[in-house]
Every structure is written in structure tokens, then in C-alpha cells.
PDB file of N, CA and C in Angstrom:
ATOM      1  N   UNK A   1     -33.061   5.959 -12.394  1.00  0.00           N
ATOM      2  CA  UNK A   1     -32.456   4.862 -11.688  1.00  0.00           C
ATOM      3  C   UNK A   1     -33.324   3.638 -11.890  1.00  0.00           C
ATOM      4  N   UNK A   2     -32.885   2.737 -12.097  1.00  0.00           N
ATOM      5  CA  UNK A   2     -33.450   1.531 -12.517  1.00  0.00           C
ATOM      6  C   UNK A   2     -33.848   0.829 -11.375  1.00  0.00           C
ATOM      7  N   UNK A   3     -35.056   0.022 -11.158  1.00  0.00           N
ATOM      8  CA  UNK A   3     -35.351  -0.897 -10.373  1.00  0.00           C
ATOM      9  C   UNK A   3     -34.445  -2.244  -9.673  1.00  0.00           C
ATOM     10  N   UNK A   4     -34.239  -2.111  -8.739  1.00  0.00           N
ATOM     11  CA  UNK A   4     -33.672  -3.640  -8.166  1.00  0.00           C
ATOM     12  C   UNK A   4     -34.345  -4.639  -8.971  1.00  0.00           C
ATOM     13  N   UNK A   5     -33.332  -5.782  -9.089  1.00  0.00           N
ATOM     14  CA  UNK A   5     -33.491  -6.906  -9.772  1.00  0.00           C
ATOM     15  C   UNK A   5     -33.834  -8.007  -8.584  1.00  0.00           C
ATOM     16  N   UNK A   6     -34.699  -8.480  -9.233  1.00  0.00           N
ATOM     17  CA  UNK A   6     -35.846  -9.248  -8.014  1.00  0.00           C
ATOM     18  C   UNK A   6     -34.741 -10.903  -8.297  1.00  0.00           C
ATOM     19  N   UNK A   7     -34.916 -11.355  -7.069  1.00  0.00           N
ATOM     20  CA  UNK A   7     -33.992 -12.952  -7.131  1.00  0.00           C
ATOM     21  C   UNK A   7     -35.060 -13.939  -6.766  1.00  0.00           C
ATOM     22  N   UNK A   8     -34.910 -14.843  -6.835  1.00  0.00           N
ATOM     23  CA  UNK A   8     -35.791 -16.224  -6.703  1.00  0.00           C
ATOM     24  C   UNK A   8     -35.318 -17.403  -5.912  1.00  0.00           C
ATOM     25  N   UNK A   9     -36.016 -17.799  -4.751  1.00  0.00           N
ATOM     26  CA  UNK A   9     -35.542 -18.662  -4.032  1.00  0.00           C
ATOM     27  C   UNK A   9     -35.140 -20.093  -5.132  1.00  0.00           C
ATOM     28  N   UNK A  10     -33.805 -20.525  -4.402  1.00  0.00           N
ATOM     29  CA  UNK A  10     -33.224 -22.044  -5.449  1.00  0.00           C
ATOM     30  C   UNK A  10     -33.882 -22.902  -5.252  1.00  0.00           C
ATOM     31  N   UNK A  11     -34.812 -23.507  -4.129  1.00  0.00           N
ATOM     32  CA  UNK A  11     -35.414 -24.456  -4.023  1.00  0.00           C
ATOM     33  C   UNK A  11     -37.259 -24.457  -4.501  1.00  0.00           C
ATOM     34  N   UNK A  12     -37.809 -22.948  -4.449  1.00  0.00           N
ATOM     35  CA  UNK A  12     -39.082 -23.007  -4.819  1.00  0.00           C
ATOM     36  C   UNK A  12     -39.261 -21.526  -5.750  1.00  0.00           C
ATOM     37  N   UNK A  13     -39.087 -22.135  -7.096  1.00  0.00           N
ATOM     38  CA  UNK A  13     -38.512 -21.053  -8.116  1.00  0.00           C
ATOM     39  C   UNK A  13     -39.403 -20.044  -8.140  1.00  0.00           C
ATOM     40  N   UNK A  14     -40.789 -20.493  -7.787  1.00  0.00           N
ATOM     41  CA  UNK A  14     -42.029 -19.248  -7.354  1.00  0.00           C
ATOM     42  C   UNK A  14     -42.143 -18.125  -6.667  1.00  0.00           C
ATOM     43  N   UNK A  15     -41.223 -18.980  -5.755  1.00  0.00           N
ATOM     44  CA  UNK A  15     -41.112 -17.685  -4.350  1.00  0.00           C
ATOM     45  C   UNK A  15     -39.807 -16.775  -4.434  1.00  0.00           C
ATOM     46  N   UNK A  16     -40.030 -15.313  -4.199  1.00  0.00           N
ATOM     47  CA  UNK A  16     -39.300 -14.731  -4.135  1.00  0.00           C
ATOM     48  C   UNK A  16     -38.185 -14.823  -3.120  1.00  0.00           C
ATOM     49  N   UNK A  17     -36.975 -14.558  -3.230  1.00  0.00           N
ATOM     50  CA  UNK A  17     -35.817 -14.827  -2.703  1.00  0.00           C
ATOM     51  C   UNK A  17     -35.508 -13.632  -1.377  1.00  0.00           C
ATOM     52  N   UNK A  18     -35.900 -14.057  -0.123  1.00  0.00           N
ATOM     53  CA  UNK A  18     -35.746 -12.372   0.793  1.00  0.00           C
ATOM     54  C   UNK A  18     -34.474 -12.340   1.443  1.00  0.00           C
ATOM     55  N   UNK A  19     -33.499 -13.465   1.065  1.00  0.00           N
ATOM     56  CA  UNK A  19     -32.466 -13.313   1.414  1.00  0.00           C
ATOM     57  C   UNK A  19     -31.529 -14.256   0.674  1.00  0.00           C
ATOM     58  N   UNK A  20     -30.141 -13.689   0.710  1.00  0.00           N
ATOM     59  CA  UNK A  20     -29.008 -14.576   0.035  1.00  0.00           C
ATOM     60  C   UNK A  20     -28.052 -15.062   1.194  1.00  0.00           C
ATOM     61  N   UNK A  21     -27.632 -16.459   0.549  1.00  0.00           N
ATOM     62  CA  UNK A  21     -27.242 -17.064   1.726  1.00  0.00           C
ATOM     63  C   UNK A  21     -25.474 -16.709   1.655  1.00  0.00           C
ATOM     64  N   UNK A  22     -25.152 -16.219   3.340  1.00  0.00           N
ATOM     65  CA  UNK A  22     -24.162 -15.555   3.244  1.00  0.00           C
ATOM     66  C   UNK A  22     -22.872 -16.284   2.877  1.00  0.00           C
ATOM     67  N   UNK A  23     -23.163 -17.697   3.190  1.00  0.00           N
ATOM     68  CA  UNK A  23     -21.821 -18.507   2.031  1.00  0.00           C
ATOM     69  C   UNK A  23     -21.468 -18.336   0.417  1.00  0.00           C
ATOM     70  N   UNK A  24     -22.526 -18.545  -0.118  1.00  0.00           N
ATOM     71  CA  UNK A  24     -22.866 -19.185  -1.424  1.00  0.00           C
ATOM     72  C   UNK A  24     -23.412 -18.068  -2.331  1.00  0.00           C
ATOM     73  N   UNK A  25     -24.213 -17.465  -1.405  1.00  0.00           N
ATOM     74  CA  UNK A  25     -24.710 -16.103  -2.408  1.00  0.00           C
ATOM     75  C   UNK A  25     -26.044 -16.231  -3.253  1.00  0.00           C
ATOM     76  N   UNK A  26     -26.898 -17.547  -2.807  1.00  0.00           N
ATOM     77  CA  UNK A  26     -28.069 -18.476  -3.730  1.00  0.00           C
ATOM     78  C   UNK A  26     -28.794 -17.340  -2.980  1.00  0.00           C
ATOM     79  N   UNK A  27     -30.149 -17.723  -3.813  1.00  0.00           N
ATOM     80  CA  UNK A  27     -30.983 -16.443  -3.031  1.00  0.00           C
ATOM     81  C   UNK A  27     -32.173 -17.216  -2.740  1.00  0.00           C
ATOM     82  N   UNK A  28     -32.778 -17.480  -1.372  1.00  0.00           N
ATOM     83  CA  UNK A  28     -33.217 -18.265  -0.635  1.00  0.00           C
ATOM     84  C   UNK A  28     -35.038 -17.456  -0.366  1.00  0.00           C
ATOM     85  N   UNK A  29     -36.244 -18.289  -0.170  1.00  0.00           N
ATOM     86  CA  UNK A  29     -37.443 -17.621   0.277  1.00  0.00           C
ATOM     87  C   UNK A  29     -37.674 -17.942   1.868  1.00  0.00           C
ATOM     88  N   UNK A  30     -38.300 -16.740   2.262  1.00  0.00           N
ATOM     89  CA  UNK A  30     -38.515 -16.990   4.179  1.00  0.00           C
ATOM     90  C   UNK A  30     -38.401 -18.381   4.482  1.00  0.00           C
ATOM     91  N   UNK A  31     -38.819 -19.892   4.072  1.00  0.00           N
ATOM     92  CA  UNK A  31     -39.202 -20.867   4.703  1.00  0.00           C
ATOM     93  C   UNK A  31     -38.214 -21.555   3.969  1.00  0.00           C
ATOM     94  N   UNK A  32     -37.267 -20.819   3.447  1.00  0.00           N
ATOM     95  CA  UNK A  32     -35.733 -21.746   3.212  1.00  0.00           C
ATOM     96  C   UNK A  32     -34.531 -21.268   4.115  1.00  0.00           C
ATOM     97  N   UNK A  33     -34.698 -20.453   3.833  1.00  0.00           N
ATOM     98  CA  UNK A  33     -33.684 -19.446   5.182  1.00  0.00           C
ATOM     99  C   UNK A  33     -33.458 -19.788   6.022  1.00  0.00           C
ATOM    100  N   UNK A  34     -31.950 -19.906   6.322  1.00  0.00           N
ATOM    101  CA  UNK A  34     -31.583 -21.170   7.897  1.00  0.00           C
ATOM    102  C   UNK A  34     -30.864 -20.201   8.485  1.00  0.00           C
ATOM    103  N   UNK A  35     -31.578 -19.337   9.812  1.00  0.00           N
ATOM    104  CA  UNK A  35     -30.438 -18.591  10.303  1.00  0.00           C
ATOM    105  C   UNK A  35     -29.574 -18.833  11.472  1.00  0.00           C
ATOM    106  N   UNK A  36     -27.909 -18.234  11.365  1.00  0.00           N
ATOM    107  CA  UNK A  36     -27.018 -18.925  11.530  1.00  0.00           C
ATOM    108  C   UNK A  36     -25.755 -17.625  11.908  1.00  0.00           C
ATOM    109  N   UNK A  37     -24.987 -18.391  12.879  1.00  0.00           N
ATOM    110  CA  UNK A  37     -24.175 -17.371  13.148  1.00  0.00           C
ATOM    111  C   UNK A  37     -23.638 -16.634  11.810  1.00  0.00           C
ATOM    112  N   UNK A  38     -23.525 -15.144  11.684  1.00  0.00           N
ATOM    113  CA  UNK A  38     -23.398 -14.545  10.596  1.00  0.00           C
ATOM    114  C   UNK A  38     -24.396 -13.838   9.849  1.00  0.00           C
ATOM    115  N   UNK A  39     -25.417 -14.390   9.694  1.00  0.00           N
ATOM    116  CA  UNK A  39     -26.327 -14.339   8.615  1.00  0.00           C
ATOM    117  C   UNK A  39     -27.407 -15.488   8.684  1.00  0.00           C
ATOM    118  N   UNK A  40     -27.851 -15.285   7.337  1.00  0.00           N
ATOM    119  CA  UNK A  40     -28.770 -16.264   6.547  1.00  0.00           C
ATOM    120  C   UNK A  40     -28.088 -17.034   5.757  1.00  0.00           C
ATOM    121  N   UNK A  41     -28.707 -18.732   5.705  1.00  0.00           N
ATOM    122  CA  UNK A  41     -27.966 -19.658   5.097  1.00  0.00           C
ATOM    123  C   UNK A  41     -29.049 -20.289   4.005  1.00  0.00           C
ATOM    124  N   UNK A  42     -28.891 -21.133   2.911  1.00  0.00           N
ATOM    125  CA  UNK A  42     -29.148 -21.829   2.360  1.00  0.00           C
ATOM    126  C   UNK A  42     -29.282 -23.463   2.558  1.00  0.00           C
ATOM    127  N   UNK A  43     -28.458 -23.670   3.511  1.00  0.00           N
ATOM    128  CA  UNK A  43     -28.041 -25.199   3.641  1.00  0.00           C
ATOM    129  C   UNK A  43     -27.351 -24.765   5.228  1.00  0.00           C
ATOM    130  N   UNK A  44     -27.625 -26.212   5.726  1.00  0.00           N
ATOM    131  CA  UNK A  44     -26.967 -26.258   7.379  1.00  0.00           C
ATOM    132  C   UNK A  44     -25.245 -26.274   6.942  1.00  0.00           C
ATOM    133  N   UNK A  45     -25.106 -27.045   5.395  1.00  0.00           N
ATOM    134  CA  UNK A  45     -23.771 -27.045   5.491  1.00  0.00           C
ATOM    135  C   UNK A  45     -23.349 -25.744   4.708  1.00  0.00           C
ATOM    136  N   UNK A  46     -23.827 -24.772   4.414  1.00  0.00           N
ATOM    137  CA  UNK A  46     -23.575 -23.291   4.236  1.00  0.00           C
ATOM    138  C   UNK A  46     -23.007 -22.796   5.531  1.00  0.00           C
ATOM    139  N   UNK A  47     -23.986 -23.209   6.230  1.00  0.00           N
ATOM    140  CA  UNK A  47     -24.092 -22.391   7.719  1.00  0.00           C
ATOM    141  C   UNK A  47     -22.690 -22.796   8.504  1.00  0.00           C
ATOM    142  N   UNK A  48     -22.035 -24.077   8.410  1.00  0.00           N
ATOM    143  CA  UNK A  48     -20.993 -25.039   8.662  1.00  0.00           C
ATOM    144  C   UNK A  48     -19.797 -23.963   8.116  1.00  0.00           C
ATOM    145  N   UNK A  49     -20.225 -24.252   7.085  1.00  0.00           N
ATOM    146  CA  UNK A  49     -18.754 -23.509   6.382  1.00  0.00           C
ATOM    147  C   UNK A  49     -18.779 -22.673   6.566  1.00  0.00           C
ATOM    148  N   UNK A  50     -19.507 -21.777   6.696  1.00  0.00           N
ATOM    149  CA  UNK A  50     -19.462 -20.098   7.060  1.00  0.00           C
ATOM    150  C   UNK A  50     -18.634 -20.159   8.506  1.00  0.00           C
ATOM    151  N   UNK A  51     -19.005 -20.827   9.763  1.00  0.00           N
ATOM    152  CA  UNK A  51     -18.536 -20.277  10.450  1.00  0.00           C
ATOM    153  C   UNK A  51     -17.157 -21.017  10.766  1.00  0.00           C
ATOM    154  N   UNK A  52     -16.730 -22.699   9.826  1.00  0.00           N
ATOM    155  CA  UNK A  52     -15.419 -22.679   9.731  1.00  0.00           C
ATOM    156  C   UNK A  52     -14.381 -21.483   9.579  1.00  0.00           C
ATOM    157  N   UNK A  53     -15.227 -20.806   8.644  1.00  0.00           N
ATOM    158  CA  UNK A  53     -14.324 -19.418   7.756  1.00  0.00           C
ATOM    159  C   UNK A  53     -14.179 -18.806   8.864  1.00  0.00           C
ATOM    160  N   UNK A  54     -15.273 -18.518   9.600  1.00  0.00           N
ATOM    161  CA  UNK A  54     -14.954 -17.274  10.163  1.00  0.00           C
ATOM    162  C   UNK A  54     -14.328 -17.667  11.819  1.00  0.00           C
ATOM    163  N   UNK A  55     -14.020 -19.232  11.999  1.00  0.00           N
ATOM    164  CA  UNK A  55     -13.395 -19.329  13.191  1.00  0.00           C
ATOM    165  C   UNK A  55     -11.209 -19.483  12.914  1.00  0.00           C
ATOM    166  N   UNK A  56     -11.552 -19.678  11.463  1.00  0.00           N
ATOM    167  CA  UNK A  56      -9.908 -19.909  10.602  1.00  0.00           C
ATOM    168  C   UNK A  56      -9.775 -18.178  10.958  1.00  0.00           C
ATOM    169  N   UNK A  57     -10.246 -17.265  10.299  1.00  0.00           N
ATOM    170  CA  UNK A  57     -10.625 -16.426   9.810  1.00  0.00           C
ATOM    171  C   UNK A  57     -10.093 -15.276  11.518  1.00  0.00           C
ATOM    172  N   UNK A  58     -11.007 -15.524  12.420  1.00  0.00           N
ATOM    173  CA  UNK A  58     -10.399 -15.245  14.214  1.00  0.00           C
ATOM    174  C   UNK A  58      -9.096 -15.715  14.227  1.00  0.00           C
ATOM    175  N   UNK A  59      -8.684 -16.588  13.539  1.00  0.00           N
ATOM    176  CA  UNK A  59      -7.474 -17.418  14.473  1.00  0.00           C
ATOM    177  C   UNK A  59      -6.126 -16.377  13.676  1.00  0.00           C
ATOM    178  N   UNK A  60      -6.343 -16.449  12.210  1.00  0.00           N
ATOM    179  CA  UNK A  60      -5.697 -15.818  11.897  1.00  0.00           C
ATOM    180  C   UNK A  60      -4.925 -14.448  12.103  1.00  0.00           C
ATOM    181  N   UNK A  61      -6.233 -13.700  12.093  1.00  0.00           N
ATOM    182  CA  UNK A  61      -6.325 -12.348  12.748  1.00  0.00           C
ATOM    183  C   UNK A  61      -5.710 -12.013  14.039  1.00  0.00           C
ATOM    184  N   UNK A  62      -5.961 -12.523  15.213  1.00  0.00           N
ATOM    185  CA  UNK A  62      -4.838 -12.984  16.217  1.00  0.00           C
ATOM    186  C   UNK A  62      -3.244 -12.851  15.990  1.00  0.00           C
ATOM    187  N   UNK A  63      -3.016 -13.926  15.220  1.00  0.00           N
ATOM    188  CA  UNK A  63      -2.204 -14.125  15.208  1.00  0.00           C
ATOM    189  C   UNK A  63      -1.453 -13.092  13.856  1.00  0.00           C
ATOM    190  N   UNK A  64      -1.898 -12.863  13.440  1.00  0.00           N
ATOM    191  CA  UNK A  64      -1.443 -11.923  12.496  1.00  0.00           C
ATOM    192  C   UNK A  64      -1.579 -10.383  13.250  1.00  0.00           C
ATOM    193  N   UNK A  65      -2.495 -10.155  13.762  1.00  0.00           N
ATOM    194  CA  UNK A  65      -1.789  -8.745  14.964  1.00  0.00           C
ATOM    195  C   UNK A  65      -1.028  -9.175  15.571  1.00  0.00           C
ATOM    196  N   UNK A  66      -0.528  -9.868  16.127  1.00  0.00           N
ATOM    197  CA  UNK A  66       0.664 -10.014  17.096  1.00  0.00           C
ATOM    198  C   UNK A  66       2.072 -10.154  16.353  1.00  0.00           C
ATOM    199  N   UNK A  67       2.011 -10.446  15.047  1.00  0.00           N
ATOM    200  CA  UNK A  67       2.632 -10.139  13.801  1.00  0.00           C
ATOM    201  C   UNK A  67       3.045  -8.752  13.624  1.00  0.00           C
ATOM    202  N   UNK A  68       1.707  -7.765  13.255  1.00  0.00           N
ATOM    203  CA  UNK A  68       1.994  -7.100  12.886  1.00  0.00           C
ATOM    204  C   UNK A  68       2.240  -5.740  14.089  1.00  0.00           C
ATOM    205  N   UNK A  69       1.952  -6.220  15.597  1.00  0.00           N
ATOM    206  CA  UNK A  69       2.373  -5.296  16.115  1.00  0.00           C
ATOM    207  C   UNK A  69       4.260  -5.200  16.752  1.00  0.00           C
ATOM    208  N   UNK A  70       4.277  -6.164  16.212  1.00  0.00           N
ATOM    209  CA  UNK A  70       6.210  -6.200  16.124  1.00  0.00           C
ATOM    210  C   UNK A  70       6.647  -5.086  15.014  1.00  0.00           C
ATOM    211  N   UNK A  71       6.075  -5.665  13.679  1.00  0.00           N
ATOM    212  CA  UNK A  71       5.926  -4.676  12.485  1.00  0.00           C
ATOM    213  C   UNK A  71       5.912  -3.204  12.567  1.00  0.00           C
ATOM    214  N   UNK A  72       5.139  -3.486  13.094  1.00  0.00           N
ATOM    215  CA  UNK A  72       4.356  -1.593  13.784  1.00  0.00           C
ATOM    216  C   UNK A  72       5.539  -0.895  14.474  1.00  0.00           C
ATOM    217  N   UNK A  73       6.033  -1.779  15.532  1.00  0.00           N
ATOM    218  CA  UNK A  73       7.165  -0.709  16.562  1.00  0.00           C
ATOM    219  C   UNK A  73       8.688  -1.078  15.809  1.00  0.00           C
ATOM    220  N   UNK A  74       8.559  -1.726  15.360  1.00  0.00           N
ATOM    221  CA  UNK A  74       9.897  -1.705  14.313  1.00  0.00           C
ATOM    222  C   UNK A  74       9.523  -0.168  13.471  1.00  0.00           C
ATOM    223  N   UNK A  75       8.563  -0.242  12.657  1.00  0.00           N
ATOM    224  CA  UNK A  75       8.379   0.275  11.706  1.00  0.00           C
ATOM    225  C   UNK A  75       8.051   2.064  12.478  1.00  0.00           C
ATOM    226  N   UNK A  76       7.842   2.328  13.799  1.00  0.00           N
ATOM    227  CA  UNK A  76       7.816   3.456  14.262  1.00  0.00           C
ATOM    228  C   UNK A  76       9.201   3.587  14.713  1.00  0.00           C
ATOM    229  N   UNK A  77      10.322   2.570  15.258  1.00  0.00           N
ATOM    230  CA  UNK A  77      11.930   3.030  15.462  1.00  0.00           C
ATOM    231  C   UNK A  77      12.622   3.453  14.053  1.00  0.00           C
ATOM    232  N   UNK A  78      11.951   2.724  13.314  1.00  0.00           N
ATOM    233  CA  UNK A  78      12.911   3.186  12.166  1.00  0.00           C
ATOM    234  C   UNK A  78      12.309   4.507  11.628  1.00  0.00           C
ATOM    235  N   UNK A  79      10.887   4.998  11.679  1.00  0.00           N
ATOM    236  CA  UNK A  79      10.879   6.523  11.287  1.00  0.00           C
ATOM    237  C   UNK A  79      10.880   7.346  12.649  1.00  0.00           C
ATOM    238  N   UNK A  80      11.062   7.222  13.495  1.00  0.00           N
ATOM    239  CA  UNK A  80      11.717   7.963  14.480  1.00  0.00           C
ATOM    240  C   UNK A  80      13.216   8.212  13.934  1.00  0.00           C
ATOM    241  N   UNK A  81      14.052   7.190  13.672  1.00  0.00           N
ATOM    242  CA  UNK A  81      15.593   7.342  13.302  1.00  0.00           C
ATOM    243  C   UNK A  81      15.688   8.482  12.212  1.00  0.00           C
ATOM    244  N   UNK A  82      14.721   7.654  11.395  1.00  0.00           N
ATOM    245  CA  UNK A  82      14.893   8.879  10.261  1.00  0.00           C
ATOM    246  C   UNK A  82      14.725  10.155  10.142  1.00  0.00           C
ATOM    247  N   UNK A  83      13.558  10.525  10.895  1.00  0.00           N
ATOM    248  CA  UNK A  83      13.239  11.660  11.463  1.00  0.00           C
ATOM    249  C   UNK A  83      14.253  12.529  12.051  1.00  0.00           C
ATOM    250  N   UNK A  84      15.046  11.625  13.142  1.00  0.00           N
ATOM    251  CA  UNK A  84      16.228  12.335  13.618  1.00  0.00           C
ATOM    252  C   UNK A  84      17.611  12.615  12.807  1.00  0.00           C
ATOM    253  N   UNK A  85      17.159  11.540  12.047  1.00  0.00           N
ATOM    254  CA  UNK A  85      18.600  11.873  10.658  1.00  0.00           C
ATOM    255  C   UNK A  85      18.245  13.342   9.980  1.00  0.00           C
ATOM    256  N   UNK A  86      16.872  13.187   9.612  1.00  0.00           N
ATOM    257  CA  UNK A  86      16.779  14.410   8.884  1.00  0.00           C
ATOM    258  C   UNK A  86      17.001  15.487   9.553  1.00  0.00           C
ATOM    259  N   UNK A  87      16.688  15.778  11.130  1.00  0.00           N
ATOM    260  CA  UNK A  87      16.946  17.016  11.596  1.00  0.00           C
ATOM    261  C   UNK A  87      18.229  17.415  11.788  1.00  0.00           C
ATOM    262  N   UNK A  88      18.964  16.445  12.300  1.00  0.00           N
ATOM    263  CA  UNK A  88      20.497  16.701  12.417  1.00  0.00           C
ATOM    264  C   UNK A  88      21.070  16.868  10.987  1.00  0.00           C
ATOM    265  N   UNK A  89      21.096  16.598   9.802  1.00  0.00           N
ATOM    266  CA  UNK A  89      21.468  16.549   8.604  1.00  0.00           C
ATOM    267  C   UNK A  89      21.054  18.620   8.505  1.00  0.00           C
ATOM    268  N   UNK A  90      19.575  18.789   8.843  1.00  0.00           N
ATOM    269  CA  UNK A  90      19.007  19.976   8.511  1.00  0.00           C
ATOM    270  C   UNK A  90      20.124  20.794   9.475  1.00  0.00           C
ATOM    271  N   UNK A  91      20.199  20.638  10.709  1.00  0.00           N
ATOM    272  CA  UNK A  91      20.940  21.416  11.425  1.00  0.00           C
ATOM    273  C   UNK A  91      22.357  22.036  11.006  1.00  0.00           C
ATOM    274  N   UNK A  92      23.102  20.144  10.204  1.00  0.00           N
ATOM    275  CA  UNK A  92      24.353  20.912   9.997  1.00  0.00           C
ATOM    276  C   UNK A  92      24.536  21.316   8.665  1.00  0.00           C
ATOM    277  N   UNK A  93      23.843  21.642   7.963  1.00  0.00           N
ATOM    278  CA  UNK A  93      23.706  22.575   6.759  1.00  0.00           C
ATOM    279  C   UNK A  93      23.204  23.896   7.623  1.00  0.00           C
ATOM    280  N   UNK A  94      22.459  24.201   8.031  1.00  0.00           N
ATOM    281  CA  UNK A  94      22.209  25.420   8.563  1.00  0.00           C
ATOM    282  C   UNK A  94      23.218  26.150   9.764  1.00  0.00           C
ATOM    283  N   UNK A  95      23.919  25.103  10.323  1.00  0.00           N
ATOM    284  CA  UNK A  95      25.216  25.709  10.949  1.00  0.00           C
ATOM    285  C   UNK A  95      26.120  25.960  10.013  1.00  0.00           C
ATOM    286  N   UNK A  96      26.208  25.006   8.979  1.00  0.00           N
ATOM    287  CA  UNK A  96      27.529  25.363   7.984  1.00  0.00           C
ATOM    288  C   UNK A  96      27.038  26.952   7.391  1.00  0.00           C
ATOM    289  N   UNK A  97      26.083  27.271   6.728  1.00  0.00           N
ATOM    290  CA  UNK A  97      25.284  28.123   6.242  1.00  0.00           C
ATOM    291  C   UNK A  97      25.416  29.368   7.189  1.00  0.00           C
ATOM    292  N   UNK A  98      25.508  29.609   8.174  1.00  0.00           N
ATOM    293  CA  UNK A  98      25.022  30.587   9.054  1.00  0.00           C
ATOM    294  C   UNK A  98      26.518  30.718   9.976  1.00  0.00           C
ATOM    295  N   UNK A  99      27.592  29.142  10.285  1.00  0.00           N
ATOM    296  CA  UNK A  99      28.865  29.601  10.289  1.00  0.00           C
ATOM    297  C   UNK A  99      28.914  29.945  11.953  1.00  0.00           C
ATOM    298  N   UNK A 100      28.017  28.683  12.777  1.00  0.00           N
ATOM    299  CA  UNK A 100      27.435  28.843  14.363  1.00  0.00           C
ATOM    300  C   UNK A 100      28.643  27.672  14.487  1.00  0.00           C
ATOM    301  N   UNK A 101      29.830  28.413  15.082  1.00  0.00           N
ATOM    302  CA  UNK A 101      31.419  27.696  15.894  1.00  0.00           C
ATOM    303  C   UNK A 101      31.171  26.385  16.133  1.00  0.00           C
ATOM    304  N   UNK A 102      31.027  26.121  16.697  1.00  0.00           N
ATOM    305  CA  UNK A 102      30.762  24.221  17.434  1.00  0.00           C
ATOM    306  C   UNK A 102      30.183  23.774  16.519  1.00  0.00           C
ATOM    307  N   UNK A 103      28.852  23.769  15.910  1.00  0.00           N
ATOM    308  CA  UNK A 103      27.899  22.878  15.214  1.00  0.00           C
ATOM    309  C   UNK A 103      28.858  23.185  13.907  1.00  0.00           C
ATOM    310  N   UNK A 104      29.020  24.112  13.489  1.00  0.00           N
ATOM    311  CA  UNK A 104      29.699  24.132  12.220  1.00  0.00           C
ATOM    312  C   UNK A 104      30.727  23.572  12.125  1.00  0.00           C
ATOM    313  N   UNK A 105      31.887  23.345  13.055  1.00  0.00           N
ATOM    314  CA  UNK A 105      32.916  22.516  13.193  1.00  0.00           C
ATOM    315  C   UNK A 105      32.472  21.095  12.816  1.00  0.00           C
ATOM    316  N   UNK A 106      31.576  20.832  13.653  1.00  0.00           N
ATOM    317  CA  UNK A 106      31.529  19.253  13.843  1.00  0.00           C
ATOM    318  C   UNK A 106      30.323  18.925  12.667  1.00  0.00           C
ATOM    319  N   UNK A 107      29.672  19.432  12.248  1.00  0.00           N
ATOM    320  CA  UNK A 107      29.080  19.110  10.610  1.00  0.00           C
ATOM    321  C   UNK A 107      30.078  18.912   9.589  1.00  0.00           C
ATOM    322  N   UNK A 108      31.380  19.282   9.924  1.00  0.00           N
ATOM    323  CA  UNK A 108      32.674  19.400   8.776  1.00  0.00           C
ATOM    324  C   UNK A 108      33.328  18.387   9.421  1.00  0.00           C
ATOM    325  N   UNK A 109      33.331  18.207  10.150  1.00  0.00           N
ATOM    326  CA  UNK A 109      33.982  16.335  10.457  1.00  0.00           C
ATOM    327  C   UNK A 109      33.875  15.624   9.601  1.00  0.00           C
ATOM    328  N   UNK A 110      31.788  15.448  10.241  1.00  0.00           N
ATOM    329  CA  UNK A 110      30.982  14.720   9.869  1.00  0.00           C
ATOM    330  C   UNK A 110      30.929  14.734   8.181  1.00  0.00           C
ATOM    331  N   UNK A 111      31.226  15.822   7.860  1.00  0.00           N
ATOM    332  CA  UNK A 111      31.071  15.403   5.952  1.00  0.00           C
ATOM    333  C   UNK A 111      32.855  15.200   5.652  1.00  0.00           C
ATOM    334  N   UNK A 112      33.251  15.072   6.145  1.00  0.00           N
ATOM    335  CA  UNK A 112      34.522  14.868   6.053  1.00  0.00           C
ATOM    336  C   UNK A 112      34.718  13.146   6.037  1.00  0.00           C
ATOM    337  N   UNK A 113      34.069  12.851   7.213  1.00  0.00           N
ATOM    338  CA  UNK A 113      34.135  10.995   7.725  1.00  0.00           C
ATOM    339  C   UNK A 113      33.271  10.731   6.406  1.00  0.00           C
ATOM    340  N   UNK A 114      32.540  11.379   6.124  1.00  0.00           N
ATOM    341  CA  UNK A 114      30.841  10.956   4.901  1.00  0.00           C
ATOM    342  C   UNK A 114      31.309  10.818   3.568  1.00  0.00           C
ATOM    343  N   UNK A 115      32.424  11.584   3.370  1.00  0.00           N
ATOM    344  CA  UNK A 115      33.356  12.079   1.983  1.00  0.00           C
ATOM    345  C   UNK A 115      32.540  13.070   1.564  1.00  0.00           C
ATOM    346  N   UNK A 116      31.762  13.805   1.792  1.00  0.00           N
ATOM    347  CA  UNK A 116      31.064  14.976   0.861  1.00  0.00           C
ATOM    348  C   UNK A 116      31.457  16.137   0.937  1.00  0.00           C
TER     349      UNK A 116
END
């Protein structure tokens, strides 16, 4: 396994880099390092934009669960339905099959109204 690749702070090319700044990705030495909601920054306006992102970033999310929990219970009525299609479908093949009075009657409607 090969050694980590050593990075170099952008502003003092001497010093080793002990962190990358979580905007930008520059790789910064202890006495450049601006820390900042998130992480470590490079620049105050790293630090700015980072947490623009990540206040767009909340807002979205919000609002996109409340999106997707409409999604969600739609998307659990309709495989509930289906679910119940399939069992009743299973039933009246197995009444037709087996030739059980009532259910077998009314499965022969039903493929009758269906055309099958």
C-alpha cells in the first residue's frame, strides 16, 4: 500500500497542508486554517459560501420532504391497491381451479366484464 500523498498549504508553499478547506478543497497549514461552521476554511469567503450552501441546502431539504412525504403515501396507496389486486386476482383463479360455488361464480363474471 502506498503512502498518503502529502499536500501543501496555498499560501506558504513550505508548510505542510493539515487541512483542506471544506469549500474549495485547497489544502491549507495550521495558521491558515479559518475554522467555520462545517469545517476548515481557506478564506472567510470560503467559510461564507460554505454555509450559504448549506443554509440553501436546509431550506431545500424541508421543503423537499414535505414533497416527498405526499410521494411516499401516494406511493404506499398505490402498492397497497396492488397488493390487493394481486390477491383477489390469486383468489379467483384458485376458486375457478378448485370450483369453491360463490367465489367461482363471481371470478366468471368478473372475467367475463374483463373479456378473458
Amino acid at each position: 500500500m502506498s503512502a498518503p500523498m502529502r499536500t501543501w498549504c496555498v499560501n506558504h508553499p513550505s508548510h505542510e497542508a493539515v487541512a483542506r478547506c471544506r469549500q474549495c478543497g485547497t489544502g491549507v497549514c495550521k495558521a491558515c486554517a479559518i475554522s467555520g461552521r462545517g469545517g476548515q476554511f481557506c478564506s472567510q469567503e470560503c467559510a461564507e459560501k460554505y454555509g450559504a450552501f448549506m443554509d440553501r441546502a436546509k431550506e431545500l431539504g424541508v421543503s423537499r420532504k414535505q414533497g416527498l412525504g405526499v410521494m411516499h403515501r401516494l406511493s404506499k396507496a398505490v402498492g397497497g391497491l396492488l397488493v390487493a389486486l394481486v390477491a383477489l386476482l390469486a383468489l379467483g383463479v384458485v376458486s375457478i381451479m378448485f370450483e369453491i360455488p360463490v367465489l367461482a361464480d363471481i371470478a366468471w363474471t368478473v372475467r367475463g366484464w374483463l373479456g378473458i
